[in-house]
Protein backbone atom coordinates (compact mmCIF):
# COMPACT_ATOMS: atom_id res chain seq x y z
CA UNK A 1 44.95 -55.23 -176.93
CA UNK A 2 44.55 -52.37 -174.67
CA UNK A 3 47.73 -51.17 -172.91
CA UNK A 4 47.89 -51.87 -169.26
CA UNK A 5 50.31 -50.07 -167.10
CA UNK A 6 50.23 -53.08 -163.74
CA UNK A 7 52.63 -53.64 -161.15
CA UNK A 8 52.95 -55.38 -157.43
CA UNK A 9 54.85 -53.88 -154.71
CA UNK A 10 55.74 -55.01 -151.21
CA UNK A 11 55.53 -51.98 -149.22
CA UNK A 12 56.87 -51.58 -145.84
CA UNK A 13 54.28 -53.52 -144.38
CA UNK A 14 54.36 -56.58 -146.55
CA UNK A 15 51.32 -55.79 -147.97
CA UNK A 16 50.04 -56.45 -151.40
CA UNK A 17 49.46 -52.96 -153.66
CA UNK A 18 48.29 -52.93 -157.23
CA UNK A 19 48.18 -49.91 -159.12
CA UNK A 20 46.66 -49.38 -162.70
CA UNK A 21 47.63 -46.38 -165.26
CA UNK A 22 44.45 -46.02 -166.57
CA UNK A 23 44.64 -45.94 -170.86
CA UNK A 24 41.39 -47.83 -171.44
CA UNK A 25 37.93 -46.67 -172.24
CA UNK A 26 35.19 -47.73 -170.00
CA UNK A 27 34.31 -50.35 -173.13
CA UNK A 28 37.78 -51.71 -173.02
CA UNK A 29 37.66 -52.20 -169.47
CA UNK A 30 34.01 -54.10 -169.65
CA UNK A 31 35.46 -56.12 -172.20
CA UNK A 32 38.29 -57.07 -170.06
CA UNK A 33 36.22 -58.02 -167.18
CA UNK A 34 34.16 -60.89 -169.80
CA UNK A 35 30.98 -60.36 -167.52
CA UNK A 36 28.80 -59.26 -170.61
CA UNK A 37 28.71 -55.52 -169.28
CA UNK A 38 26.68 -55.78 -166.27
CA UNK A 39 29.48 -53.91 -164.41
CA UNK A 40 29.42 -51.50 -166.74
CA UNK A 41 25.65 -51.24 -166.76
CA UNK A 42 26.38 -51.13 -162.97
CA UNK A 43 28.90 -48.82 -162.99
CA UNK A 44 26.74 -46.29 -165.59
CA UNK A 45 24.09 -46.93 -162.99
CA UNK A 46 26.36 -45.32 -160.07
CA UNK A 47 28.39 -43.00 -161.43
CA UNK A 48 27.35 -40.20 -164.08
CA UNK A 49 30.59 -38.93 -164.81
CA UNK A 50 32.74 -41.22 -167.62
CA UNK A 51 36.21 -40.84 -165.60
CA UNK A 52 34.15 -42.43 -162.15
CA UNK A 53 32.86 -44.67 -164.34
CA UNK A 54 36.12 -45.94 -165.63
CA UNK A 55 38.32 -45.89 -162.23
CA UNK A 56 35.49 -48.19 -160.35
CA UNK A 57 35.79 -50.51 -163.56
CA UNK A 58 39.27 -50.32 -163.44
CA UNK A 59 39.60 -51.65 -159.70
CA UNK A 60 37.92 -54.79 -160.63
CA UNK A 61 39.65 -55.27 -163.69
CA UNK A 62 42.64 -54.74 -161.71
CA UNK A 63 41.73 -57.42 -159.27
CA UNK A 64 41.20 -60.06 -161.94
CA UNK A 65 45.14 -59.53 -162.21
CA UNK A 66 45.75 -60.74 -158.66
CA UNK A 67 45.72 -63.28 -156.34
CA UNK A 68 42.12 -61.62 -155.18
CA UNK A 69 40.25 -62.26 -158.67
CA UNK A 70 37.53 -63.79 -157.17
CA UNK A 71 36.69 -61.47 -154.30
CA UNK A 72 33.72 -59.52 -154.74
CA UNK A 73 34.21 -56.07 -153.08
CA UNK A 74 31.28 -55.22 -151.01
CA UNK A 75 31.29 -51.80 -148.98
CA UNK A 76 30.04 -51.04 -144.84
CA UNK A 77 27.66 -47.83 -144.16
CA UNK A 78 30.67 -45.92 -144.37
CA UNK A 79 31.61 -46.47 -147.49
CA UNK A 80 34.48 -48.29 -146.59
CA UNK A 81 34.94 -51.40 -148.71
CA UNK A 82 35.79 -54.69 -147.63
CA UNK A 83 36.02 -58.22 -149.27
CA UNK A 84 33.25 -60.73 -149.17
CA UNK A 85 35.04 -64.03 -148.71
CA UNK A 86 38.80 -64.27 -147.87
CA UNK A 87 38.57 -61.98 -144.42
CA UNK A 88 41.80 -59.83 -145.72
CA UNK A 89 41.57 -56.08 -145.38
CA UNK A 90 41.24 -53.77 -148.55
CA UNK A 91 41.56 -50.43 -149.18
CA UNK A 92 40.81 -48.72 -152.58
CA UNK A 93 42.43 -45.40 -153.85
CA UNK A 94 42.16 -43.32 -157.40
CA UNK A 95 42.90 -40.14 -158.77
CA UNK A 96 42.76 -39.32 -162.13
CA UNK A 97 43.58 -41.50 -164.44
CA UNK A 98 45.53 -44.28 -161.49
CA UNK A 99 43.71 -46.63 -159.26
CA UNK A 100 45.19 -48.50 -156.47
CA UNK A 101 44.17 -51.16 -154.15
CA UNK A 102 45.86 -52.28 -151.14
CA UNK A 103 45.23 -55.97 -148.97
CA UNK A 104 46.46 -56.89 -145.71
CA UNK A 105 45.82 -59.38 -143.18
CA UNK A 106 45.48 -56.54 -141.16
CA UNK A 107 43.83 -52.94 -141.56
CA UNK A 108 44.97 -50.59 -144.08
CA UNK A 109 44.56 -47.33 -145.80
CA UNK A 110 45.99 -46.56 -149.37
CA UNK A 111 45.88 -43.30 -151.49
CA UNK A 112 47.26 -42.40 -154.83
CA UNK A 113 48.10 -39.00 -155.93
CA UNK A 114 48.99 -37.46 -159.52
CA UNK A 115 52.50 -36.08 -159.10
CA UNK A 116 50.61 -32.56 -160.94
CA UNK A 117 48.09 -32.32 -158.06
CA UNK A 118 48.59 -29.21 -156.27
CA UNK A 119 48.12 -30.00 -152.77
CA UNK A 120 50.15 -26.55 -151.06
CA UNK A 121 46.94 -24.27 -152.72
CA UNK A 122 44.78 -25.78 -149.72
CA UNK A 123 47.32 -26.44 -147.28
CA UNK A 124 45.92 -24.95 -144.18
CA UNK A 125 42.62 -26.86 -145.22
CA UNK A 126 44.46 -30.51 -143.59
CA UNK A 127 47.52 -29.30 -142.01
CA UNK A 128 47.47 -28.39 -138.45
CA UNK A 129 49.38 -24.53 -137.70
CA UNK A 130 52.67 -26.58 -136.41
CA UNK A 131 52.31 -28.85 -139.32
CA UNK A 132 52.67 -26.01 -141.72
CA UNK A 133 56.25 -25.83 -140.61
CA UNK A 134 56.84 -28.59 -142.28
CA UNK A 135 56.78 -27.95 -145.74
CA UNK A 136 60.22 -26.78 -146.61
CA UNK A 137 61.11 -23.05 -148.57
CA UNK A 138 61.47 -23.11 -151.74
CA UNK A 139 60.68 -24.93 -154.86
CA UNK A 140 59.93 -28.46 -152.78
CA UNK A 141 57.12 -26.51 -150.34
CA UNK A 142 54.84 -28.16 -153.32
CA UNK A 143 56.29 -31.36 -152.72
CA UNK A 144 56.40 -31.96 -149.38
CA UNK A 145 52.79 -30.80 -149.28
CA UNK A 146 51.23 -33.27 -151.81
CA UNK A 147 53.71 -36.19 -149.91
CA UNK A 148 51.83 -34.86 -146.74
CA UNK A 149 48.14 -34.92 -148.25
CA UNK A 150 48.34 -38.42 -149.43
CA UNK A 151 50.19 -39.93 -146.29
CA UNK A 152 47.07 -37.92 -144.09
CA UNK A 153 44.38 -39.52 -147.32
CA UNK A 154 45.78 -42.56 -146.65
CA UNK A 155 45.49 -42.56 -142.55
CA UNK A 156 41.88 -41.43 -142.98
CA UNK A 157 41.09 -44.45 -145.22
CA UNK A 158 43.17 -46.39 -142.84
CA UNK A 159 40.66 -45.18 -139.63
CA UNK A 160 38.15 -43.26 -141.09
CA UNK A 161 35.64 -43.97 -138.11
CA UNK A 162 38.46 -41.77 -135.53
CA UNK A 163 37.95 -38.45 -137.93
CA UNK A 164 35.73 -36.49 -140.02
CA UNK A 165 38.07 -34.37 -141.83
CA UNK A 166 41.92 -34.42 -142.95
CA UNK A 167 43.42 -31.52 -140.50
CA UNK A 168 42.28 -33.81 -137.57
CA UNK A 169 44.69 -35.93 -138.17
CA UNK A 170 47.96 -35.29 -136.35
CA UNK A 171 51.37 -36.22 -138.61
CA UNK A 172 55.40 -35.83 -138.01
CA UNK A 173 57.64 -36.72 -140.78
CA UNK A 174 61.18 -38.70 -140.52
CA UNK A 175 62.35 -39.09 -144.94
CA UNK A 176 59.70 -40.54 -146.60
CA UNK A 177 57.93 -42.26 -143.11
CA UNK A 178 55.52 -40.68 -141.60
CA UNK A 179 53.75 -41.26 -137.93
CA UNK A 180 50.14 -40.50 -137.60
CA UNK A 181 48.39 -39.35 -134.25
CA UNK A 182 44.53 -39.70 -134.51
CA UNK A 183 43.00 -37.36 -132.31
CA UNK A 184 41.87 -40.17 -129.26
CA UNK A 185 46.09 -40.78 -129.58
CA UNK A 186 46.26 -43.63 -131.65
CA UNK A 187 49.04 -43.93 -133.70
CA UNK A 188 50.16 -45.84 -136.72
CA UNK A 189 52.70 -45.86 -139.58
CA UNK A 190 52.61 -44.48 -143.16
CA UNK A 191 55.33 -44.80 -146.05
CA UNK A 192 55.12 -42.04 -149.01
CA UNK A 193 56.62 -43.62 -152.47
CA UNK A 194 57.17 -40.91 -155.33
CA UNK A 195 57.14 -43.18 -158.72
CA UNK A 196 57.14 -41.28 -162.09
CA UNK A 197 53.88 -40.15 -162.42
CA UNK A 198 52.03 -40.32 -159.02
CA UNK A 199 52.55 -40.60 -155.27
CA UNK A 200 51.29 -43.70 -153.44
CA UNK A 201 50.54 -43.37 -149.76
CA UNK A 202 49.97 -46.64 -147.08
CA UNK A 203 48.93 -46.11 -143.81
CA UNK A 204 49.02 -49.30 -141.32
């Protein structure tokens, strides 16, 4: 059997994130879904690169896991997905080889981040001037900058339809919470977790 890397946390907003450490070939996946490959078809159909290809089939085989196996995922104009039956929120994340996928009763952004992904190269590219202050000196200024890309990936996802790109986002930090300021002065919360491997962001 294929090894899966699954887990559930309750984040600071009670709700329900899955992540997957992706080890399984797009095959392996297909076969885990038991639909006779017509997601895979589908997913060969969408995507053209193998790694796409395996992260969208991942998500579903990740739901079949949870609570949500029977949801079919269907997505607005914006790309923004959204389940078909149970009314819950979702929001979908991946990078690299991890997928994540967050549900709430009420609207939510996730984002998941390779702990190798070097976020401080483009900086200025979604940090505001003042907000360049806050990456510390040092050997962390690489750290705090990928904690502060996927908390601002994860507020976008969270409100997409407020902003077009990352640096409009507004963000002040207090440990690992972070408050968001969207640019009509909205605000909501975001927690950063650092696990092993990767970085997991929720916005609410």
């Amino acid at each position: 059997m294929p090894q899966i890397y699954f887990e559930k946390v309750k984040s600071f907003c009670n709700a329900d994130i899955f992540f997957w450490h992706i080890k399984e070939s797009c095959e392996e996946l297909s076969v885990m879904l038991a639909d006779d490959g017509l997601l895979l078809a589908k997913a060969q159909q969408r995507f053209k690169s193998l790694s796409r290809q395996c992260e969208w089939l991942a998500v579903r085989a990740l739901l079949q896991q949870t609570p949500y196996k029977n949801e079919k995922i269907l997505y607005q104009s914006n790309g923004k997905p959204f389940f078909a039956k149970c009314g819950k929120h979702i929001s979908i994340s991946h990078s690299r080889c991890f997928v994540a996928v967050a549900v709430s009763v009420s609207p939510i952004g996730v984002d998941i981040e390779s702990v190798n992904r070097n976020a401080l190269a483009v900086a200025s590219s979604f940090l505001q001037p003042h907000e360049m202050e806050i990456l510390s000196t040092g050997n962390s200024m690489a750290n705090d900058a990928l904690l502060l890309w996927s908390a601002k990936e994860a507020a976008f996802k969270l409100a997409s339809d407020k902003v077009s790109v990352l640096k409009e986002i507004g963000i002040t930090m207090n440990a690992n919470n972070y408050t968001i300021i969207y640019p009509d002065g909205v605000t909501a919360k975001c927690n950063v977790s650092i696990f092993d491997d990767f970085v997991l962001a929720v916005a609410q």
